[in-house]
N, C-alpha and C. Protein backbone atom coordinates (compact mmCIF):
# COMPACT_ATOMS: atom_id res chain seq x y z
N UNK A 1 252.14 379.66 51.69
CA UNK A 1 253.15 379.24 52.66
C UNK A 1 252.48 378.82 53.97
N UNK A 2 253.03 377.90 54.21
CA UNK A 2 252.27 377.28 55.95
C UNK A 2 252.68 377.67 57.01
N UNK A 3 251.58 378.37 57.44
CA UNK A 3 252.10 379.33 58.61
C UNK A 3 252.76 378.83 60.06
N UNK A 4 253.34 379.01 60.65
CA UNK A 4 254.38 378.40 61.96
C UNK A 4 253.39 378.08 63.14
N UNK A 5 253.47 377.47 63.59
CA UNK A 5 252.49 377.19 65.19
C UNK A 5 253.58 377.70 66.17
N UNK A 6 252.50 377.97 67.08
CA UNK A 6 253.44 378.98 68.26
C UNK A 6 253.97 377.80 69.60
N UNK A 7 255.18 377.30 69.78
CA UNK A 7 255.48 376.82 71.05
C UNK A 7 255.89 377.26 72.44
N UNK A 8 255.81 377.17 73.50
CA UNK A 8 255.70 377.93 74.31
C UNK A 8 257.46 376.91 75.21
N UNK A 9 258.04 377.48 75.86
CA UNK A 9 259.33 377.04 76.25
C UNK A 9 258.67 377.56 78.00
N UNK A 10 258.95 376.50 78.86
CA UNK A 10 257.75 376.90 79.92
C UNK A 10 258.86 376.99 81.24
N UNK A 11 259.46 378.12 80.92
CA UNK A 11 260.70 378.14 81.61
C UNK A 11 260.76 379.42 82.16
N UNK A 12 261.15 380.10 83.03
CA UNK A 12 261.73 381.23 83.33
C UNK A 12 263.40 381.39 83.38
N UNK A 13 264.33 380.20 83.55
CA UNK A 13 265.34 380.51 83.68
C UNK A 13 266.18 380.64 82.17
N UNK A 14 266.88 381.84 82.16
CA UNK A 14 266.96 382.63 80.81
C UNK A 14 268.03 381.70 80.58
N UNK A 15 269.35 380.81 81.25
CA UNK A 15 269.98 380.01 80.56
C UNK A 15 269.59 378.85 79.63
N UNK A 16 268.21 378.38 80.29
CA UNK A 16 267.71 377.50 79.31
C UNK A 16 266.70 377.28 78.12
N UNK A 17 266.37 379.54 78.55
CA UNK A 17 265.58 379.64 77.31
C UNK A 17 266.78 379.70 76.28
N UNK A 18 267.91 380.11 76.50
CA UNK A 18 268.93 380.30 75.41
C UNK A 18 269.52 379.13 74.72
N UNK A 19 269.71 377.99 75.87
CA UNK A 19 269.98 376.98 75.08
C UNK A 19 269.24 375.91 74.06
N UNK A 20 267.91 375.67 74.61
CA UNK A 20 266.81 375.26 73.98
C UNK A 20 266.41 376.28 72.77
N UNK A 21 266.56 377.57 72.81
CA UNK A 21 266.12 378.21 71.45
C UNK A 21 267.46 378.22 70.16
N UNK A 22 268.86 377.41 70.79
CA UNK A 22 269.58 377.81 70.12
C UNK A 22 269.62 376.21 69.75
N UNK A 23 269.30 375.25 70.32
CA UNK A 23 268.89 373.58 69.69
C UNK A 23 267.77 374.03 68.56
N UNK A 24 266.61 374.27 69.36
CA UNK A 24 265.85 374.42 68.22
C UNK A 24 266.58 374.98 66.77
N UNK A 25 267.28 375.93 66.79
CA UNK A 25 267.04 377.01 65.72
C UNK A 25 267.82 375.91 64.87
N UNK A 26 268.94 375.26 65.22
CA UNK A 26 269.53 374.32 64.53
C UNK A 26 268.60 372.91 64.15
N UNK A 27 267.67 372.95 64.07
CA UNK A 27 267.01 371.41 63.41
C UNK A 27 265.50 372.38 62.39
N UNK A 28 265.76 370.76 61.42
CA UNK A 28 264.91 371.36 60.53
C UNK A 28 263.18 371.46 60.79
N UNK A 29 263.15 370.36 62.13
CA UNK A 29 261.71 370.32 62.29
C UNK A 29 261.21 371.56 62.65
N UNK A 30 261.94 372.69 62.99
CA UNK A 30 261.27 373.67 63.86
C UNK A 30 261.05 374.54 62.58
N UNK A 31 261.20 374.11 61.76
CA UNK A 31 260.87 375.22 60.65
C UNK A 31 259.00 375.79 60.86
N UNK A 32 258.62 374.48 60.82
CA UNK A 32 257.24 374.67 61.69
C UNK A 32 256.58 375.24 62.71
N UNK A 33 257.32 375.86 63.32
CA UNK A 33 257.42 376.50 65.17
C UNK A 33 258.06 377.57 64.90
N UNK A 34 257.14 377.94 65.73
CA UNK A 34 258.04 379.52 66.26
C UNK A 34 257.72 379.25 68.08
N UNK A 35 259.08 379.32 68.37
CA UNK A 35 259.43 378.85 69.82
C UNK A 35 259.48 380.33 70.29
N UNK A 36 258.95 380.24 71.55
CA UNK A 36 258.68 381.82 72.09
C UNK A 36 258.82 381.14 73.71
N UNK A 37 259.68 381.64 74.66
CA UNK A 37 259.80 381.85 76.19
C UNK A 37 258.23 382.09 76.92
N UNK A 38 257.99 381.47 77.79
CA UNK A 38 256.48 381.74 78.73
C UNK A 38 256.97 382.90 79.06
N UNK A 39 258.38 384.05 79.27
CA UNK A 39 258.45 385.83 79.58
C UNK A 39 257.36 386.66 78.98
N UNK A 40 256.94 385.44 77.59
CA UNK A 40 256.51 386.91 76.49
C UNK A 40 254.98 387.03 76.94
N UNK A 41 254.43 385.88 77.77
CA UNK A 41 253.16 386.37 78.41
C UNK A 41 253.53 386.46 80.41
N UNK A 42 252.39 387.44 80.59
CA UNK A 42 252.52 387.79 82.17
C UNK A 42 252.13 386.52 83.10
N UNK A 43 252.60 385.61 83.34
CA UNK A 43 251.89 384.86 84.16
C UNK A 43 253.15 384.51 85.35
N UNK A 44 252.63 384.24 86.13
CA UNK A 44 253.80 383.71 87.26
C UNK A 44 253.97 382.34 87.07
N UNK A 45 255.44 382.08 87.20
CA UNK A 45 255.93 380.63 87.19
C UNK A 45 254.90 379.28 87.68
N UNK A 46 255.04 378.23 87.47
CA UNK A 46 254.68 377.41 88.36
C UNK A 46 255.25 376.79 89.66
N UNK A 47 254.30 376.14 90.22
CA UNK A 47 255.09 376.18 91.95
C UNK A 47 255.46 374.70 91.52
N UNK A 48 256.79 374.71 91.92
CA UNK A 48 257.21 373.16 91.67
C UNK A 48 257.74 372.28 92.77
N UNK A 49 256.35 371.69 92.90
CA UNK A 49 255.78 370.91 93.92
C UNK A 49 256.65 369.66 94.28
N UNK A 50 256.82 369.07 92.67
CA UNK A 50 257.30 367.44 92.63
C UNK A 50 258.40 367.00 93.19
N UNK A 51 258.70 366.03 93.38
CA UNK A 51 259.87 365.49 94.18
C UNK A 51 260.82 364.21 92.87
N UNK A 52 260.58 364.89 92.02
CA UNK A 52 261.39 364.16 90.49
C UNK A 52 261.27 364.93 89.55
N UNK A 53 262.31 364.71 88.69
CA UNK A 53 262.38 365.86 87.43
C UNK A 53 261.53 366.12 86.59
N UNK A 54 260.53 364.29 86.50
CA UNK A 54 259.30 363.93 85.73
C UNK A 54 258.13 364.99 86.22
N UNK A 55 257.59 364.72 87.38
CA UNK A 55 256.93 365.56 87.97
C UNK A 55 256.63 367.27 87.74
N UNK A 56 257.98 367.35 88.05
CA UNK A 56 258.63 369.40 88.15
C UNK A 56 257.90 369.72 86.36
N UNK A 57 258.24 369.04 85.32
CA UNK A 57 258.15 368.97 84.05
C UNK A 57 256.84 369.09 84.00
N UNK A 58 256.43 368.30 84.29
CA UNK A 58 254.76 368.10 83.60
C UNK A 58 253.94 369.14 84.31
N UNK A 59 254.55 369.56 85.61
CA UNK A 59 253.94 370.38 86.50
C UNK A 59 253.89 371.67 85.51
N UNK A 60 254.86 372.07 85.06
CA UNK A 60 255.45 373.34 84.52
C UNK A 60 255.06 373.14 83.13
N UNK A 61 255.00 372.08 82.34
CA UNK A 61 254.33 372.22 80.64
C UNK A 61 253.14 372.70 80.79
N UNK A 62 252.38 372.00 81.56
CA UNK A 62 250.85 371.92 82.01
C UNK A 62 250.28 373.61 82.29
N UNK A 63 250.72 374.44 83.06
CA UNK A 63 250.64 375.41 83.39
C UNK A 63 250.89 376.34 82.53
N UNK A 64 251.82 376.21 81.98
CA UNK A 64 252.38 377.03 80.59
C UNK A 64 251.35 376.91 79.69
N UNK A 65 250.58 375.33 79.40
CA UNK A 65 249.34 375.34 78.16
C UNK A 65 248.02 376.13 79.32
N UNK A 66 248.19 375.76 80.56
CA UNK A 66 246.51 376.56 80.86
C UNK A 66 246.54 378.34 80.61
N UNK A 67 247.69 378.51 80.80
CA UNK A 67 248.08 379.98 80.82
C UNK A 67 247.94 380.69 79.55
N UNK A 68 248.40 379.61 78.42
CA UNK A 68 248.65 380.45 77.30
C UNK A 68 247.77 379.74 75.78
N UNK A 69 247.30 378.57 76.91
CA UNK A 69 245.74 377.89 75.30
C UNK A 69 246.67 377.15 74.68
N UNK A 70 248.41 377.28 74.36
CA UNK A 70 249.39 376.90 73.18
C UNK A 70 249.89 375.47 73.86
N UNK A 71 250.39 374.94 72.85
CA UNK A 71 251.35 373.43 73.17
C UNK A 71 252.58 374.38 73.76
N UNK A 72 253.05 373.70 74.69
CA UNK A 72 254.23 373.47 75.56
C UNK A 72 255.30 372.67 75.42
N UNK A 73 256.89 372.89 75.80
CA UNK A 73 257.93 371.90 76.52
C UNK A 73 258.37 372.44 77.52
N UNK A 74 258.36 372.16 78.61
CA UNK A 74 258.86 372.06 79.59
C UNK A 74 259.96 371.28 79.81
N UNK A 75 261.26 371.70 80.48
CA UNK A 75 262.44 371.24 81.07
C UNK A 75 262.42 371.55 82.39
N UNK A 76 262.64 369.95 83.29
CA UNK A 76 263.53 370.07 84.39
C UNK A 76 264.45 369.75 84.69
N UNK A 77 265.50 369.88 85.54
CA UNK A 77 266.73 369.54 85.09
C UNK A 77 267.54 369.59 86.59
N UNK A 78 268.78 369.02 86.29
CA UNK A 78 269.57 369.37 87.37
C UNK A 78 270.46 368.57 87.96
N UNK A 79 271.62 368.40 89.06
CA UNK A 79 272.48 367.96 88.91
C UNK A 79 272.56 366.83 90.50
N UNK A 80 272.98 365.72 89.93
CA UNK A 80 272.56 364.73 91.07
C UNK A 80 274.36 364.15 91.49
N UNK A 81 275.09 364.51 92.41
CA UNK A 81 276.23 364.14 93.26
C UNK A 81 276.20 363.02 94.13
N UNK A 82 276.76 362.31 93.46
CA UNK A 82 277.00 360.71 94.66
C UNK A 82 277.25 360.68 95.72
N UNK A 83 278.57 361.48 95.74
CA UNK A 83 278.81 361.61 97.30
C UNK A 83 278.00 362.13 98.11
N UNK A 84 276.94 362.88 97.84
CA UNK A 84 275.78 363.76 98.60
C UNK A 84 274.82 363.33 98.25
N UNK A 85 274.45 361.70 98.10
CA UNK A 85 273.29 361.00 97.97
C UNK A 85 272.54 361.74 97.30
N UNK A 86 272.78 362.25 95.94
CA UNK A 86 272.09 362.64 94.86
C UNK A 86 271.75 363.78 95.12
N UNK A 87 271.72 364.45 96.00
CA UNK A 87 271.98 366.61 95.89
C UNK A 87 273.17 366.97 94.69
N UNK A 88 272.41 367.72 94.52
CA UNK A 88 271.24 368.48 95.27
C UNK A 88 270.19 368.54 94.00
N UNK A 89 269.98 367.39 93.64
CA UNK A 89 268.61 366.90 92.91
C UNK A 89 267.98 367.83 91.93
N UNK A 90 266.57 367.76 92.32
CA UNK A 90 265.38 368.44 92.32
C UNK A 90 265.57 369.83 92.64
N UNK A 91 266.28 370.17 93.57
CA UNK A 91 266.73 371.37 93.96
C UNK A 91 267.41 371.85 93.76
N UNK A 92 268.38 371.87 92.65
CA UNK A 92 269.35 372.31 92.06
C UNK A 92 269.75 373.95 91.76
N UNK A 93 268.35 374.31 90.92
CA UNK A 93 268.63 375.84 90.78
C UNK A 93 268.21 376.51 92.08
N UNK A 94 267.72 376.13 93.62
CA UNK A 94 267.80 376.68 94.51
C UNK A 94 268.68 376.18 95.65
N UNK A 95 269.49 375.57 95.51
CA UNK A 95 270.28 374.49 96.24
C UNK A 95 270.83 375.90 97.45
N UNK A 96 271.05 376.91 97.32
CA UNK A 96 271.51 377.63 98.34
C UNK A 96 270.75 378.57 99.03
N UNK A 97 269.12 378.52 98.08
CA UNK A 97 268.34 379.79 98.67
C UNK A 97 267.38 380.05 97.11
N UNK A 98 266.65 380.73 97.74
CA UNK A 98 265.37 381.04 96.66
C UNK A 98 266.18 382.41 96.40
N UNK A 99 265.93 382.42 95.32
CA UNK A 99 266.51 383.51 94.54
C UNK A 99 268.17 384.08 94.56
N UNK A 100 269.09 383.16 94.58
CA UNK A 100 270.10 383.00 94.85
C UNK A 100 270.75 382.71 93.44
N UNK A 101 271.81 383.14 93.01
CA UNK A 101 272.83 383.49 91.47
C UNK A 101 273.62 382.20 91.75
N UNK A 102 273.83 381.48 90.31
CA UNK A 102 274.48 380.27 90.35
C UNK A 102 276.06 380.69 91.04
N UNK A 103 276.45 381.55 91.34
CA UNK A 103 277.99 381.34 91.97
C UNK A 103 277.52 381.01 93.04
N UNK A 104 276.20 381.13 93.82
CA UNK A 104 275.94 380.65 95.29
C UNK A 104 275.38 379.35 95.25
N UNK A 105 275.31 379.00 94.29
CA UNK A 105 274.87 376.92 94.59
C UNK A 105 276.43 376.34 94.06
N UNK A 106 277.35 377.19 93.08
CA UNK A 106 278.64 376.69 93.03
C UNK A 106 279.30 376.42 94.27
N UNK A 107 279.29 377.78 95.06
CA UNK A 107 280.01 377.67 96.29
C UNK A 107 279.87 376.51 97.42
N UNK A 108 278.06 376.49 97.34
CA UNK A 108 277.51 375.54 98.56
C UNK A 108 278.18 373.96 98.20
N UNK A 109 277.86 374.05 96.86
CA UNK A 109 278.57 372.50 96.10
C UNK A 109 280.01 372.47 96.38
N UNK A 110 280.46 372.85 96.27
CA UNK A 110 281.90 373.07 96.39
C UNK A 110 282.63 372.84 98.11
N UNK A 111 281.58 373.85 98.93
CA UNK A 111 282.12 373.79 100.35
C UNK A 111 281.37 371.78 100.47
N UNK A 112 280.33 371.74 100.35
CA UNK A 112 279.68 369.85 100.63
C UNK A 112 280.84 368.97 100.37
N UNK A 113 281.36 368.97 99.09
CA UNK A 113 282.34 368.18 98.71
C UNK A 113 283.87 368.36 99.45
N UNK A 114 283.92 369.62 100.28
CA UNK A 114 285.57 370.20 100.07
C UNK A 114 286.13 368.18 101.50
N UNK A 115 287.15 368.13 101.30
CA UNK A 115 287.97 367.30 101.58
C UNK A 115 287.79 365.63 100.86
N UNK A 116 286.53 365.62 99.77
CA UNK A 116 286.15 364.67 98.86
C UNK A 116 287.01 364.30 97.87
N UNK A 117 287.97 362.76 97.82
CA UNK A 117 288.92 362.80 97.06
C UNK A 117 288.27 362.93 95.46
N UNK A 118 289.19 363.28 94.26
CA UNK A 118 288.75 363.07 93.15
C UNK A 118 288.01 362.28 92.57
N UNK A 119 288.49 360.80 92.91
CA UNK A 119 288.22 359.33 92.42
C UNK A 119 285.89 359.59 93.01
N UNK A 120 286.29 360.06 93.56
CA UNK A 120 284.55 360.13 94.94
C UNK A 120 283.89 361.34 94.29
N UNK A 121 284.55 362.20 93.50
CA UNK A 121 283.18 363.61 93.09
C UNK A 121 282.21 362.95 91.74
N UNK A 122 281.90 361.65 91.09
CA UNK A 122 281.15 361.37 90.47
C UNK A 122 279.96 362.77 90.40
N UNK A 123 279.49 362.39 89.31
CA UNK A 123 278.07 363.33 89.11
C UNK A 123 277.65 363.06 87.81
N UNK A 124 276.24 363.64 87.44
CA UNK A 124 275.76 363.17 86.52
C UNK A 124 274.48 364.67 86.68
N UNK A 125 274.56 365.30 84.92
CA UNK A 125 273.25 365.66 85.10
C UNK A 125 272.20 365.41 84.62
N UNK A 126 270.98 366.11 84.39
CA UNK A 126 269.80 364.93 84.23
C UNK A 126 268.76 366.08 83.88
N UNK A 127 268.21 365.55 82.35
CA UNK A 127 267.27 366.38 81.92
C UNK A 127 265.74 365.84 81.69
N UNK A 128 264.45 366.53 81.98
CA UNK A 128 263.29 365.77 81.66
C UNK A 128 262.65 366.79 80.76
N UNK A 129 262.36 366.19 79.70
CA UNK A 129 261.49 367.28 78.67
C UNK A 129 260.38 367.11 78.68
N UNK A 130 259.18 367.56 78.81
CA UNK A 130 257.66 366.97 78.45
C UNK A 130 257.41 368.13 77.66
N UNK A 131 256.75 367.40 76.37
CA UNK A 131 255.60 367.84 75.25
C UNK A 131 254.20 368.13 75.98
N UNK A 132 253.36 368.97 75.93
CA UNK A 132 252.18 368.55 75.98
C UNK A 132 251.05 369.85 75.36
N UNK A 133 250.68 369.16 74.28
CA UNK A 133 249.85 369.57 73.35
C UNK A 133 248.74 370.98 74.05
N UNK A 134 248.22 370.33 75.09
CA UNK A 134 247.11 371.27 76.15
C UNK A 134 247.17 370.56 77.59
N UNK A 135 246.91 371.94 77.89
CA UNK A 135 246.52 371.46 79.72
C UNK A 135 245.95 370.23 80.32
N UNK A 136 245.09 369.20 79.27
CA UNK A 136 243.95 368.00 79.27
C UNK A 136 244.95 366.80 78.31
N UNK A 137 246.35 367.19 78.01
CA UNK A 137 246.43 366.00 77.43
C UNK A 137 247.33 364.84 78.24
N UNK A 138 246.57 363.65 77.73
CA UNK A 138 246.33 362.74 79.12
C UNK A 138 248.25 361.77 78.11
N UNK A 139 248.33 361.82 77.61
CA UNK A 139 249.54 361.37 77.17
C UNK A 139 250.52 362.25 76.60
N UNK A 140 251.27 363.18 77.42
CA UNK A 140 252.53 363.82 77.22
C UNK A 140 253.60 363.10 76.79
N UNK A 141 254.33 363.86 75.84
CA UNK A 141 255.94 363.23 75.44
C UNK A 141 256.60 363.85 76.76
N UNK A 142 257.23 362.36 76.57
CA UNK A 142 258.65 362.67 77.83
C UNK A 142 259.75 362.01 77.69
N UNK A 143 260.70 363.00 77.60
CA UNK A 143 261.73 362.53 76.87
C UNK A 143 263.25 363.07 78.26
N UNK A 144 264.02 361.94 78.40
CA UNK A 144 264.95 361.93 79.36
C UNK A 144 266.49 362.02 79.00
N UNK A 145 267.62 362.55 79.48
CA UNK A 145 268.81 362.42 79.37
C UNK A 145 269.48 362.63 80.26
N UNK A 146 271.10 362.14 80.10
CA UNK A 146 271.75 361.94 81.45
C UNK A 146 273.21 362.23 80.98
N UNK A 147 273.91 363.12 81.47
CA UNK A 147 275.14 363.56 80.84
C UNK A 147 276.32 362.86 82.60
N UNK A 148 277.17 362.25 81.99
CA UNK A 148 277.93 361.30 83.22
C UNK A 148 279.23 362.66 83.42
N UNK A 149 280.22 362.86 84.59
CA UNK A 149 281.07 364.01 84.74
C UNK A 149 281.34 363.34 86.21
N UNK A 150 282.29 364.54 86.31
CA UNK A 150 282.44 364.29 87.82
C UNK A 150 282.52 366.12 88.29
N UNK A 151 282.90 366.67 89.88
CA UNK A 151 283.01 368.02 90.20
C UNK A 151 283.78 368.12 90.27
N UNK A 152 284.71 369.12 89.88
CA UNK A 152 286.16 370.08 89.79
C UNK A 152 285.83 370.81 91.54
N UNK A 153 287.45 371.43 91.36
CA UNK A 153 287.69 371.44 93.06
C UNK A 153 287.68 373.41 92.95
N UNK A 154 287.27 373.84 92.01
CA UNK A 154 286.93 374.83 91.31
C UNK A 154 286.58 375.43 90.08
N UNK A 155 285.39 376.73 89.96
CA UNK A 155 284.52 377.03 88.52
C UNK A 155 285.98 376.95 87.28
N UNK A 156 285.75 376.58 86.74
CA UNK A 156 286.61 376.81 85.35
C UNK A 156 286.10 376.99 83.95
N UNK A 157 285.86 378.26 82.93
CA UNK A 157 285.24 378.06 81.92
C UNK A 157 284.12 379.65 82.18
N UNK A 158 283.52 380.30 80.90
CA UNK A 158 282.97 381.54 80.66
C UNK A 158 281.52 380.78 80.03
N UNK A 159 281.31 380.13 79.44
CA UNK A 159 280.22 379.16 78.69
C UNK A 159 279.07 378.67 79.60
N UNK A 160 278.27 378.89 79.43
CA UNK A 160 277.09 377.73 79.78
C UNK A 160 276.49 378.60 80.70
N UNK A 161 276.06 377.88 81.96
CA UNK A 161 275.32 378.04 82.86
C UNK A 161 274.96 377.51 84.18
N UNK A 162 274.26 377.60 85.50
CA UNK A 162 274.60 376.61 86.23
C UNK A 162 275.44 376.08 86.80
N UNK A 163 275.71 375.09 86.95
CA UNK A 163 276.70 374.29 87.70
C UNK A 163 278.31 373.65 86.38
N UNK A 164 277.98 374.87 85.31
CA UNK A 164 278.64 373.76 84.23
C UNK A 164 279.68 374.60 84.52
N UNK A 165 280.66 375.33 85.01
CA UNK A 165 282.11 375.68 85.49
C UNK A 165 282.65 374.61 86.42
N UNK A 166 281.81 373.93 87.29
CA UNK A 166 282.29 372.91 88.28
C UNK A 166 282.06 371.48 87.53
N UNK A 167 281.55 371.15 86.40
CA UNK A 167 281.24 370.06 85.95
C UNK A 167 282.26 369.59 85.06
N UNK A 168 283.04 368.58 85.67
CA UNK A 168 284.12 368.09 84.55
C UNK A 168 283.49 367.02 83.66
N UNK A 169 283.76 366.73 82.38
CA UNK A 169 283.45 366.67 81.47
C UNK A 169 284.39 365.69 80.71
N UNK A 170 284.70 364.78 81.35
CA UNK A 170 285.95 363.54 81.13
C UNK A 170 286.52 363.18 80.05
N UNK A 171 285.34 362.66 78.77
CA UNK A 171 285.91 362.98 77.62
C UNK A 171 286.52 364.19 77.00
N UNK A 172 286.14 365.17 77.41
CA UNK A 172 286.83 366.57 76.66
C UNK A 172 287.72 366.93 77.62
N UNK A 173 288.26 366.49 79.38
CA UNK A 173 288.91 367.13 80.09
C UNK A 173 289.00 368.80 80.48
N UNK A 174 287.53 368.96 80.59
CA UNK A 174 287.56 370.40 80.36
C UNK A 174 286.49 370.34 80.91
N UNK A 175 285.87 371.89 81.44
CA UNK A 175 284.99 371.72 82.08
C UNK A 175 283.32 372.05 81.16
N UNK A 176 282.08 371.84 81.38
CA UNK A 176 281.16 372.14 80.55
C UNK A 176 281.25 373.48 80.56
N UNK A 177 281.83 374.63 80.76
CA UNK A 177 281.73 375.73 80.79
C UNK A 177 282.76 376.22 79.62
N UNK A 178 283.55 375.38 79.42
CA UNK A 178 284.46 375.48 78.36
C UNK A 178 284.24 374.94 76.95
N UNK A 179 282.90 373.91 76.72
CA UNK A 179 282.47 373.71 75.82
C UNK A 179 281.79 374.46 74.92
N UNK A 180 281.87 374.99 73.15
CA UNK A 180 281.06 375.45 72.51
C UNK A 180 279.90 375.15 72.58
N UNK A 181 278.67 376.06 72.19
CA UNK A 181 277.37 375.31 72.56
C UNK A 181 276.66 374.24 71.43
N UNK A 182 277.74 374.20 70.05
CA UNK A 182 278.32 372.75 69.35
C UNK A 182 278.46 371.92 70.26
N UNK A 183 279.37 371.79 70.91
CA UNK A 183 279.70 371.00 71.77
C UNK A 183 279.54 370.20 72.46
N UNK A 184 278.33 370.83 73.84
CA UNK A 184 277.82 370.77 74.70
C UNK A 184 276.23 370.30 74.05
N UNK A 185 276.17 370.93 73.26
CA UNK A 185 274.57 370.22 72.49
C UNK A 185 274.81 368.45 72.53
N UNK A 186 275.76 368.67 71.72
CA UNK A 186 276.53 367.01 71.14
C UNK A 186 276.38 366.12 72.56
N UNK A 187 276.95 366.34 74.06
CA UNK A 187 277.10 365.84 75.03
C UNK A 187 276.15 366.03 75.71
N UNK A 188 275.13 366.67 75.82
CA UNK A 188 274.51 366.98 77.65
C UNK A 188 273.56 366.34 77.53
N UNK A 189 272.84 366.32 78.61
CA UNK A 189 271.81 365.77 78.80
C UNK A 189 270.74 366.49 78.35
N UNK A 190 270.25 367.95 77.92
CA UNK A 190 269.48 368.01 77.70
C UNK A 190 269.57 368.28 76.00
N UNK A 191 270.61 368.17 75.40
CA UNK A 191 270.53 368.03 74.07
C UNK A 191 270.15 366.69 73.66
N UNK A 192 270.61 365.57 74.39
CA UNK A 192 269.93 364.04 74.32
C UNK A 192 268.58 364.29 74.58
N UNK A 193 268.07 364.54 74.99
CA UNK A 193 266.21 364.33 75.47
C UNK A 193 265.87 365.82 74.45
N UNK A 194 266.84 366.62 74.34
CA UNK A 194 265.72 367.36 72.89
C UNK A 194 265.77 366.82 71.38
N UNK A 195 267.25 365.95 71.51
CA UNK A 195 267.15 365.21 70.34
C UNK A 195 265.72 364.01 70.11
N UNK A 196 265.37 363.23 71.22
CA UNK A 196 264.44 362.26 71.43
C UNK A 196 262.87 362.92 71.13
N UNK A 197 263.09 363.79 72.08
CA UNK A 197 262.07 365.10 71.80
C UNK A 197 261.65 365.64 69.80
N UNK A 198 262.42 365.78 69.42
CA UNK A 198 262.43 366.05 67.85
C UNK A 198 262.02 365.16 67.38
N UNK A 199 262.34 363.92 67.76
CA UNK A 199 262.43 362.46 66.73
C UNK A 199 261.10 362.43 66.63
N UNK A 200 260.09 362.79 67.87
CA UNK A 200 259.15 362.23 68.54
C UNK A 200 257.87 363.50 67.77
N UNK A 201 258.31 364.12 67.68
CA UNK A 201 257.58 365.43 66.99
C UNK A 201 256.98 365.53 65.66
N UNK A 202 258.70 364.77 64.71
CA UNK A 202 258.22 364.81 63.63
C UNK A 202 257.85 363.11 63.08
């Protein structure tokens, strides 16, 4: 029997080790992999320097292979608002403070927008995946997605993670927090770029 290669998920935030291990577990390529969280070794995060999702990604695969010798994916991600000239970006999972619980970047989002008519809360979120084999490899997979929504005028929904209680979700009229993670695989942005991601693998 052919034994599994070890992938490393170069993440600390536990919503997206859950969702990425629960894509994986559903496709057949990973039969090959055994996907394991960067938690299961001691190393401290990477400092994420970049000023694009591309960047934050490669910053964070890269570090994950010097740390641990293993191939990497790295996700960055996060949620870009029109009306707030694309905030809160790059900064998304700290949009209110370093070490701060997503009901406190809900709130901050929420107070930015408050007197913003409906037709005006556009949004879009936005995923970057990079592959990269080792710390030295000079051509990483990078694989992108973009899930279109607009912001609700409050959280609605027990599901997901993030900003997905405030994220309406137009085709389903509901919010991403209310989507199965069927569902939400099918639509988001980062199930598009792990689908591209797979294609690209096998």
């Amino acid at each position: 029997m052919k034994s599994q290669k070890t992938l490393v998920l170069a993440t600390g935030n536990a919503g997206k080790v859950a969702e990425l291990r629960h894509m994986f577990g559903e496709t057949a390529v990973t039969a090959d992999w055994e996907v394991r969280p960067q938690s299961d070794w001691s190393f401290a995060e990477a400092d994420e320097t970049g000023t694009t999702f591309v960047e934050n990604a490669i910053i964070k695969a890269r570090h994950a292979c010097q740390q641990t010798g293993l191939p990497s994916i790295a996700d960055d991600s996060g949620l870009a608002v029109a009306a707030l000239n694309g905030a809160p970006g790059v900064y998304s999972a700290r949009y209110a403070g370093s070490n701060t619980k997503d009901s406190d970047n809900i709130n901050k989002l929420l107070q930015a927008l408050e007197g913003i008519e409906e037709n005006q809360r556009h949004a879009s979120f936005h995923c970057v995946l990079v592959y990269m084999q080792s710390a030295e490899d000079p051509t990483p997979i990078i694989c992108q997605g973009r899930w279109d929504g607009h912001i609700l005028t409050k959280p609605i929904g027990e599901q997901g993670f993030g900003y997905d209680p405030v994220f309406g979700v137009t085709e389903k009229s509901c919010s991403a927090a209310q989507l199965s993670k069927t569902e939400k695989q099918a639509l988001s942005h980062r199930g598009q770029a792990l689908t591209q991601l797979l294609e690209q693998l096998t």
